[in-house]
Protein backbone atom coordinates (compact mmCIF):
# COMPACT_ATOMS: atom_id res chain seq x y z
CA UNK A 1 -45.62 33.37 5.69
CA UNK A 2 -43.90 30.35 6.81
CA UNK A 3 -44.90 27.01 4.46
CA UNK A 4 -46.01 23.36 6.02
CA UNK A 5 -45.07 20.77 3.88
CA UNK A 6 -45.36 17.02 4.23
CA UNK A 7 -42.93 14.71 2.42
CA UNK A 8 -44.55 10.56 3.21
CA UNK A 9 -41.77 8.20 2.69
CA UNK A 10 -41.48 4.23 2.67
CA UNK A 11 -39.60 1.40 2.75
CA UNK A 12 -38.27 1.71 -1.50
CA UNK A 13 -38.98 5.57 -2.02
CA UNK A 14 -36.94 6.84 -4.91
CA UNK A 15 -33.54 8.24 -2.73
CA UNK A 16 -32.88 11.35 -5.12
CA UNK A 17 -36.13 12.40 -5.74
CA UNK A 18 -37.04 12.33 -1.92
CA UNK A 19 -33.61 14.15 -0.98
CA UNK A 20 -33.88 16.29 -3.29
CA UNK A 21 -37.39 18.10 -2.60
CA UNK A 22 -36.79 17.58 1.10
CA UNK A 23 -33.65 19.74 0.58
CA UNK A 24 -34.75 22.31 -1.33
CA UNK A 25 -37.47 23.33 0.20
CA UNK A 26 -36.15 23.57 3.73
CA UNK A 27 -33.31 25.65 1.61
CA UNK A 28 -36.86 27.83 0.86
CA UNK A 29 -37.50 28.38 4.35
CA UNK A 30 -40.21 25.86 4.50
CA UNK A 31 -41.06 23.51 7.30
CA UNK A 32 -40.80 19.93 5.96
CA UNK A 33 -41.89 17.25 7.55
CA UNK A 34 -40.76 14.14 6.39
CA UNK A 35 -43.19 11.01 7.85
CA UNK A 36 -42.69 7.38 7.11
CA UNK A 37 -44.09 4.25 7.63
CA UNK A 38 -40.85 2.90 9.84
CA UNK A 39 -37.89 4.19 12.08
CA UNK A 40 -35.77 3.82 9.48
CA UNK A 41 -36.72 4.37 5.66
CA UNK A 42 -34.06 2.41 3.00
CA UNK A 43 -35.16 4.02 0.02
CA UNK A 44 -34.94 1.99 -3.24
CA UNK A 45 -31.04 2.75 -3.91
CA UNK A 46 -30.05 1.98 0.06
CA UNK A 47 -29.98 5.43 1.09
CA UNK A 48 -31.34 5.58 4.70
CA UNK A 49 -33.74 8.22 6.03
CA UNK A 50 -34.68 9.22 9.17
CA UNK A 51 -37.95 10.43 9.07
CA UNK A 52 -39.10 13.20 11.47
CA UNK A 53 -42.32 11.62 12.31
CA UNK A 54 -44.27 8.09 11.86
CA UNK A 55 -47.34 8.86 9.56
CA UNK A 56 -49.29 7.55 12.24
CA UNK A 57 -48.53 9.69 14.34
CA UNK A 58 -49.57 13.16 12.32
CA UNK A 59 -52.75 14.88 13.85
CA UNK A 60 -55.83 14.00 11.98
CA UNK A 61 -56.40 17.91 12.10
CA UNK A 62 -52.79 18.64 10.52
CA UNK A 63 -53.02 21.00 7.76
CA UNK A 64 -50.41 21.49 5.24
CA UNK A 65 -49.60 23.69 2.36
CA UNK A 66 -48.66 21.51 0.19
CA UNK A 67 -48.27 17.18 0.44
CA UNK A 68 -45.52 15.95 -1.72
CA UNK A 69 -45.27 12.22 -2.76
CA UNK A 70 -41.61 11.37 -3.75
CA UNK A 71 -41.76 7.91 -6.67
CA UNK A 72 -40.25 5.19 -6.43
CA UNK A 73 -42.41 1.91 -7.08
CA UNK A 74 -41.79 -0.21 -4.10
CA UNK A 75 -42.56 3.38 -1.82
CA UNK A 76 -45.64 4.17 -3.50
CA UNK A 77 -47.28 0.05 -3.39
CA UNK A 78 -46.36 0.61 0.16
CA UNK A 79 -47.82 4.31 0.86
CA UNK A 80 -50.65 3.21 -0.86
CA UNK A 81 -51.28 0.96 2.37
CA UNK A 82 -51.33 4.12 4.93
CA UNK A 83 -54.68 4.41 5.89
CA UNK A 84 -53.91 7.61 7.65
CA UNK A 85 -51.81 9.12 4.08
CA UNK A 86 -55.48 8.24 2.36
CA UNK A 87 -57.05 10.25 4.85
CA UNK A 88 -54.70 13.42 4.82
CA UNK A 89 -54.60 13.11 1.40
CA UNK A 90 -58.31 13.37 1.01
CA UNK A 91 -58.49 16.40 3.52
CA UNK A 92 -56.21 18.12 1.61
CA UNK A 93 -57.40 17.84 -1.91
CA UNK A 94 -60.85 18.75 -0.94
CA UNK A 95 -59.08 22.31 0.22
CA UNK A 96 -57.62 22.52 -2.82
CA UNK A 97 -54.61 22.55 -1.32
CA UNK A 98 -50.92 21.76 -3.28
CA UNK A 99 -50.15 18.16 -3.93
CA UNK A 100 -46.80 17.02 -5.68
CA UNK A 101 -46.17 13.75 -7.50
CA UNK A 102 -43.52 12.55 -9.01
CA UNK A 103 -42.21 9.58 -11.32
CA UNK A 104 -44.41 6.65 -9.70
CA UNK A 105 -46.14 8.85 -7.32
CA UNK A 106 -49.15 9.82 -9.15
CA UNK A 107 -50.18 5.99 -9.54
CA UNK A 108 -50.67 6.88 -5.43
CA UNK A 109 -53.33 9.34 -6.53
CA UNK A 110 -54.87 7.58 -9.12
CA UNK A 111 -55.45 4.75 -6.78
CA UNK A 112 -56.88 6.95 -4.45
CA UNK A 113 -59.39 8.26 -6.75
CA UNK A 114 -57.56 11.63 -6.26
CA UNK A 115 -57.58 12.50 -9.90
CA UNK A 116 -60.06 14.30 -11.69
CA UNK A 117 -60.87 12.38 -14.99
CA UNK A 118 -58.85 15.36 -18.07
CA UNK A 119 -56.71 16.63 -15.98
CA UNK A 120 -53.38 17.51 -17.27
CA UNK A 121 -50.35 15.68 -15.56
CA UNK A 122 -46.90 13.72 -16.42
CA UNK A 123 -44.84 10.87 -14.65
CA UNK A 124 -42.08 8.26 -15.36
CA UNK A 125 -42.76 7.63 -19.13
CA UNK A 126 -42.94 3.67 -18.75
CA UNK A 127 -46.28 4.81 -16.39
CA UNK A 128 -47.76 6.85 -19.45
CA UNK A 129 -50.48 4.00 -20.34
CA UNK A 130 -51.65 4.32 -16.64
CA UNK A 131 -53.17 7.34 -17.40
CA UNK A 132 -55.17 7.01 -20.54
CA UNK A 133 -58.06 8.76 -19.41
CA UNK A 134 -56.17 11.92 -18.28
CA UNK A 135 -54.56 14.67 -20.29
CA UNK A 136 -50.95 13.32 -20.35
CA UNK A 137 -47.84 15.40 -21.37
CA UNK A 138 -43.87 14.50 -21.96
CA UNK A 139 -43.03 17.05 -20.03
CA UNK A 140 -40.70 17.74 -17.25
CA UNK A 141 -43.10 19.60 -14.81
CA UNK A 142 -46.77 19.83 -15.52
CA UNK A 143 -49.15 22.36 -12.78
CA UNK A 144 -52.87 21.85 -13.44
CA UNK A 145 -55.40 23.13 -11.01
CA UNK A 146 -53.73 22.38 -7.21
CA UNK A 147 -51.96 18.99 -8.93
CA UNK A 148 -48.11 19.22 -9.76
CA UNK A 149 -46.42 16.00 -11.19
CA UNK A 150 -43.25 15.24 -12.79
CA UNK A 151 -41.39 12.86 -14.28
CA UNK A 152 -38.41 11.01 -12.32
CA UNK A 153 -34.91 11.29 -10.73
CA UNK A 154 -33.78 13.95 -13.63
CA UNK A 155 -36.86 16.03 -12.85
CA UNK A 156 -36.67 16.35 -9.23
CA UNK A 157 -34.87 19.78 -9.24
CA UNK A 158 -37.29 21.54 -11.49
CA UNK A 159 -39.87 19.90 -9.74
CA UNK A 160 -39.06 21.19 -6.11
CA UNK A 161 -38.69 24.54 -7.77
CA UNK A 162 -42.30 24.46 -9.45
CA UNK A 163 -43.66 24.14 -5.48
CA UNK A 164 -40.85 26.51 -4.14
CA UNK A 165 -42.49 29.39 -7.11
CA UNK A 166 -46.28 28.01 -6.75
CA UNK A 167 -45.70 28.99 -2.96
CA UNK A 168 -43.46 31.72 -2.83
CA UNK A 169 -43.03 33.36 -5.94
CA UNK A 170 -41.27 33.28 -9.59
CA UNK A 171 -38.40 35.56 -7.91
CA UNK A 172 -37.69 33.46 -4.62
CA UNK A 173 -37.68 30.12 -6.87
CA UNK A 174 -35.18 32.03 -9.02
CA UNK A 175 -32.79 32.79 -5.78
CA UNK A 176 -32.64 29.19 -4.80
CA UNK A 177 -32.17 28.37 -8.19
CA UNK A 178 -28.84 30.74 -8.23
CA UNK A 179 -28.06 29.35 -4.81
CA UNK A 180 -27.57 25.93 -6.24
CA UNK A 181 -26.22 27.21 -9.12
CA UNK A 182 -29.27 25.37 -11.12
């Protein structure tokens, strides 16, 4: 079955971690589609991105298998200003469809009211106060329920492999892990 996956960007997304899950998951076979707020996306280190799409311009009836938020705190403040990322976001948790945070990223969700109050997550450890009334872990990758977060830039390859295994299997995760020699 081939995968949808939607990657929003913005002006001060964290480069690695949005490079990183972009690129392993279209090594998985999936469909990525990376959508930003701008032509032209300088992510926080000066890395430039082209996204594929505005985030405007996605279909209010788009579905996706999974929505992955890359960190990065200048990215997030900004993604938290897409009314239509709100919206898609919304869509898709009600599905209980995959969503993916990471580092900064699930401030995004908790500002969104997208978190249910115990449930178990991580992110960058400076954001760990943030999350007081959740169940918080120091741990690299943390799944609970259709939520997957992580923890920063050192995280990102075990956190595009948690998606590549949630939808395609311990064994395929494994292959792309050999791939990249991981």
């Amino acid at each position: 079955m081939y995968k949808s996956i939607l990657v929003p960007i913005s002006q001060g997304t964290e480069d690695v971690e949005a490079v990183v899950i972009i690129d392993l998951l279209r090594r998985a076979n999936y469909n990525v589609l990376v959508a930003g707020d701008a032509e032209i996306i300088t992510c926080s280190n000066g890395v430039r991105i082209i996204p594929d799409k505005h985030i405007d311009e996605i279909p209010d009836n788009s579905e996706f298998d999974a929505i992955i938020i890359p960190g990065g705190m200048q990215g997030i403040d900004n993604l938290d200003l897409s009314e239509k990322l709100e919206f898609l976001l919304e869509r898709h948790n009600t599905a209980g469809r995959l969503i993916g945070a990471i580092c900064a990223a699930p401030l995004l969700l908790l500002s969104k009211s997208l978190l249910p109050k115990g449930i178990s997550l991580t992110s960058h450890p400076s954001l760990k106060d943030s999350f007081a009334d959740f169940d918080y872990h120091d741990e690299k990758v943390v799944i609970s329920g259709n939520l997957i977060t992580s923890q920063g830039v050192g995280t990102a390859i075990d956190f595009a492999l948690a998606f590549i295994e949630s939808l395609k299997g311990k064994e395929f995760a494994e292959q792309i892990a050999k791939k990249i020699v991981y």
